[in-house]
C-alpha atoms as a PDB file:
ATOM      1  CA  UNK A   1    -181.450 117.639  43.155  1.00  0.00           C
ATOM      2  CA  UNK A   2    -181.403 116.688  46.961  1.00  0.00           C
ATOM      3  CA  UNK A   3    -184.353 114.817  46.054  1.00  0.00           C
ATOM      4  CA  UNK A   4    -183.427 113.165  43.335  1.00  0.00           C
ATOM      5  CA  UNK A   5    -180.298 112.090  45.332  1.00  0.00           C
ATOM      6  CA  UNK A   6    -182.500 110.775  48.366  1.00  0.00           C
ATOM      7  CA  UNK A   7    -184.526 108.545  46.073  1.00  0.00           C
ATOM      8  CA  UNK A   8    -181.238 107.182  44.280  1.00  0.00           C
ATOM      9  CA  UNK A   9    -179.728 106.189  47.782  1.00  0.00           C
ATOM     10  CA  UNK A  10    -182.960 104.741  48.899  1.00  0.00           C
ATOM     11  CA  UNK A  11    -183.683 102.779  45.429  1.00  0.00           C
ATOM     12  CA  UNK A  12    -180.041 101.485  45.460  1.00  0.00           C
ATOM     13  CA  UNK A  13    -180.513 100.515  49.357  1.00  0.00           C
ATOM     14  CA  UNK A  14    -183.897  98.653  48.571  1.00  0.00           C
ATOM     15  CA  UNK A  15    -182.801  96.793  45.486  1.00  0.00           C
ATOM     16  CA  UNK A  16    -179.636  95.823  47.600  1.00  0.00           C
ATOM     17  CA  UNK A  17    -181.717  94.778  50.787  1.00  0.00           C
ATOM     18  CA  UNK A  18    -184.435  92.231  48.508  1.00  0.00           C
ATOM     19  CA  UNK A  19    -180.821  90.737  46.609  1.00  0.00           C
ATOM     20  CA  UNK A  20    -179.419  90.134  49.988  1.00  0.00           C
ATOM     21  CA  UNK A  21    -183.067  88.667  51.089  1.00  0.00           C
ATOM     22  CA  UNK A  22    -183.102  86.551  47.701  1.00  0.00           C
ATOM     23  CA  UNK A  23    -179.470  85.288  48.432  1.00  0.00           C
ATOM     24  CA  UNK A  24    -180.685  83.448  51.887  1.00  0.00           C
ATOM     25  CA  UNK A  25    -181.726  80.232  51.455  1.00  0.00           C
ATOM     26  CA  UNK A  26    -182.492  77.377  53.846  1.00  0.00           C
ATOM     27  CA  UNK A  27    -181.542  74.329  53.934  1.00  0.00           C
ATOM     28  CA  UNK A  28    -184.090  71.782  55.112  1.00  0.00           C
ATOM     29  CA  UNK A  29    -183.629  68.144  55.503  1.00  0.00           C
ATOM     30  CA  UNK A  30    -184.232  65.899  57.739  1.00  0.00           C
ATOM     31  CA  UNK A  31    -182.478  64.961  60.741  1.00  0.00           C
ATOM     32  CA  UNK A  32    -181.477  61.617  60.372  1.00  0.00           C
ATOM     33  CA  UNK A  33    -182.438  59.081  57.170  1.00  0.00           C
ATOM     34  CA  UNK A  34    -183.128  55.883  57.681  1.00  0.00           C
ATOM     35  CA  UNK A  35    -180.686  53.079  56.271  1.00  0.00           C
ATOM     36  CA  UNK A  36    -182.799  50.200  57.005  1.00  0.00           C
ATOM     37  CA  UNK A  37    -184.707  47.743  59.735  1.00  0.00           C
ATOM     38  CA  UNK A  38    -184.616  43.745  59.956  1.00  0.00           C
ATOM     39  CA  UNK A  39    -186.760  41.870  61.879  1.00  0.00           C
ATOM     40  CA  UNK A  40    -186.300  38.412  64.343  1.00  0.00           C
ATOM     41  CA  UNK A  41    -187.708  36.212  66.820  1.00  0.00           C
ATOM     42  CA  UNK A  42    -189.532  39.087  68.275  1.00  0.00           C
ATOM     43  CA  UNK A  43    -186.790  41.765  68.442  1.00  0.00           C
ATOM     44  CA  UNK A  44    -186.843  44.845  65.113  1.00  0.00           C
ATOM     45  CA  UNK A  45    -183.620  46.832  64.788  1.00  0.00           C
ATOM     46  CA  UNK A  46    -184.151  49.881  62.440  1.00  0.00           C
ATOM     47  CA  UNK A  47    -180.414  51.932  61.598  1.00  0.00           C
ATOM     48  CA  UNK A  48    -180.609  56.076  61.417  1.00  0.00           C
ATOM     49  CA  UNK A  49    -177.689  58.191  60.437  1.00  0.00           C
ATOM     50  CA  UNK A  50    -177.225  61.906  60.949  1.00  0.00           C
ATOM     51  CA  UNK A  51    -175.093  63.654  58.293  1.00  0.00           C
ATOM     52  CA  UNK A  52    -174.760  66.614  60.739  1.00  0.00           C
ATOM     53  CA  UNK A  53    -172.782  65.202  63.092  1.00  0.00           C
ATOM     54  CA  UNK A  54    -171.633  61.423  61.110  1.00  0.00           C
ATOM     55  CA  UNK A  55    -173.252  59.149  63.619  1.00  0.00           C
ATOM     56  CA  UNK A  56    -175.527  56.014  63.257  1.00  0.00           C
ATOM     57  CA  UNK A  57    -177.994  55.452  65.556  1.00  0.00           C
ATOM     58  CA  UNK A  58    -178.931  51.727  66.737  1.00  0.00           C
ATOM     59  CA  UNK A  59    -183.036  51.521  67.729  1.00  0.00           C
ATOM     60  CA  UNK A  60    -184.894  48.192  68.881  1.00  0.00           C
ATOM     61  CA  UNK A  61    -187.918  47.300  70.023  1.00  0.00           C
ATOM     62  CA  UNK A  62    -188.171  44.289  72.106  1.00  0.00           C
ATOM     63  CA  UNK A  63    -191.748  42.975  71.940  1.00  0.00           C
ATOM     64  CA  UNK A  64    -193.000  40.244  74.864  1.00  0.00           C
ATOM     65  CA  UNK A  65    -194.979  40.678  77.759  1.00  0.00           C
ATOM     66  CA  UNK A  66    -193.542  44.865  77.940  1.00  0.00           C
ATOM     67  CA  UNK A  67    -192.834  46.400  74.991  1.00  0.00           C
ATOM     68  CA  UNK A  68    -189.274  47.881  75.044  1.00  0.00           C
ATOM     69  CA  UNK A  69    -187.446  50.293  73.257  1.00  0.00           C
ATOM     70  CA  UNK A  70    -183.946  51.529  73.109  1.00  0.00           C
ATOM     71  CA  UNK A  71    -182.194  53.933  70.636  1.00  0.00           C
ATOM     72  CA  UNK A  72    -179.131  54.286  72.888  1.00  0.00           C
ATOM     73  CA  UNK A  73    -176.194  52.841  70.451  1.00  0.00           C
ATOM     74  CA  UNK A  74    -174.699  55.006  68.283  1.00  0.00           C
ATOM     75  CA  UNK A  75    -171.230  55.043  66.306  1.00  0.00           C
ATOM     76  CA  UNK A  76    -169.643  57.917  64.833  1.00  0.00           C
ATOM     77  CA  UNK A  77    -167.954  57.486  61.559  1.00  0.00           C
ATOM     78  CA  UNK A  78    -164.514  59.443  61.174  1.00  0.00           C
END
């Protein structure tokens, strides 16, 4: 009977630990999407957002003589 006992507690205790495992999902997505570029006279903008934290990021790349780039504007959204 003890035994019987035993394996009820430890098939209840397994079945319970691979439902919990089953439950746990993640989430992956990427960090930021893109919302679009445009393009002039030597200067590209491209937009990013990031859902986490509601902010849209500002990049450009400055071509000439030294390539430059800059991805320091950002505005977040209420």
């Amino acid at each position: 009977m003890v035994k019987f006992a035993g394996f009820l507690i430890v098939a209840i205790l397994t079945g319970y630990g691979i439902h919990a495992v089953a439950q746990g999902r993640i989430d992956v997505r990427p960090a930021v999407a893109a919302l679009g570029t445009s393009s002039a006279g030597g200067v590209s903008y491209a937009w990013f957002y990031e859902p986490n934290a509601r902010t849209v990021y500002v990049c450009y790349v400055a071509r000439g003589p030294k390539v430059s780039i800059d991805c320091g504007a950002k505005a977040s959204l209420p």
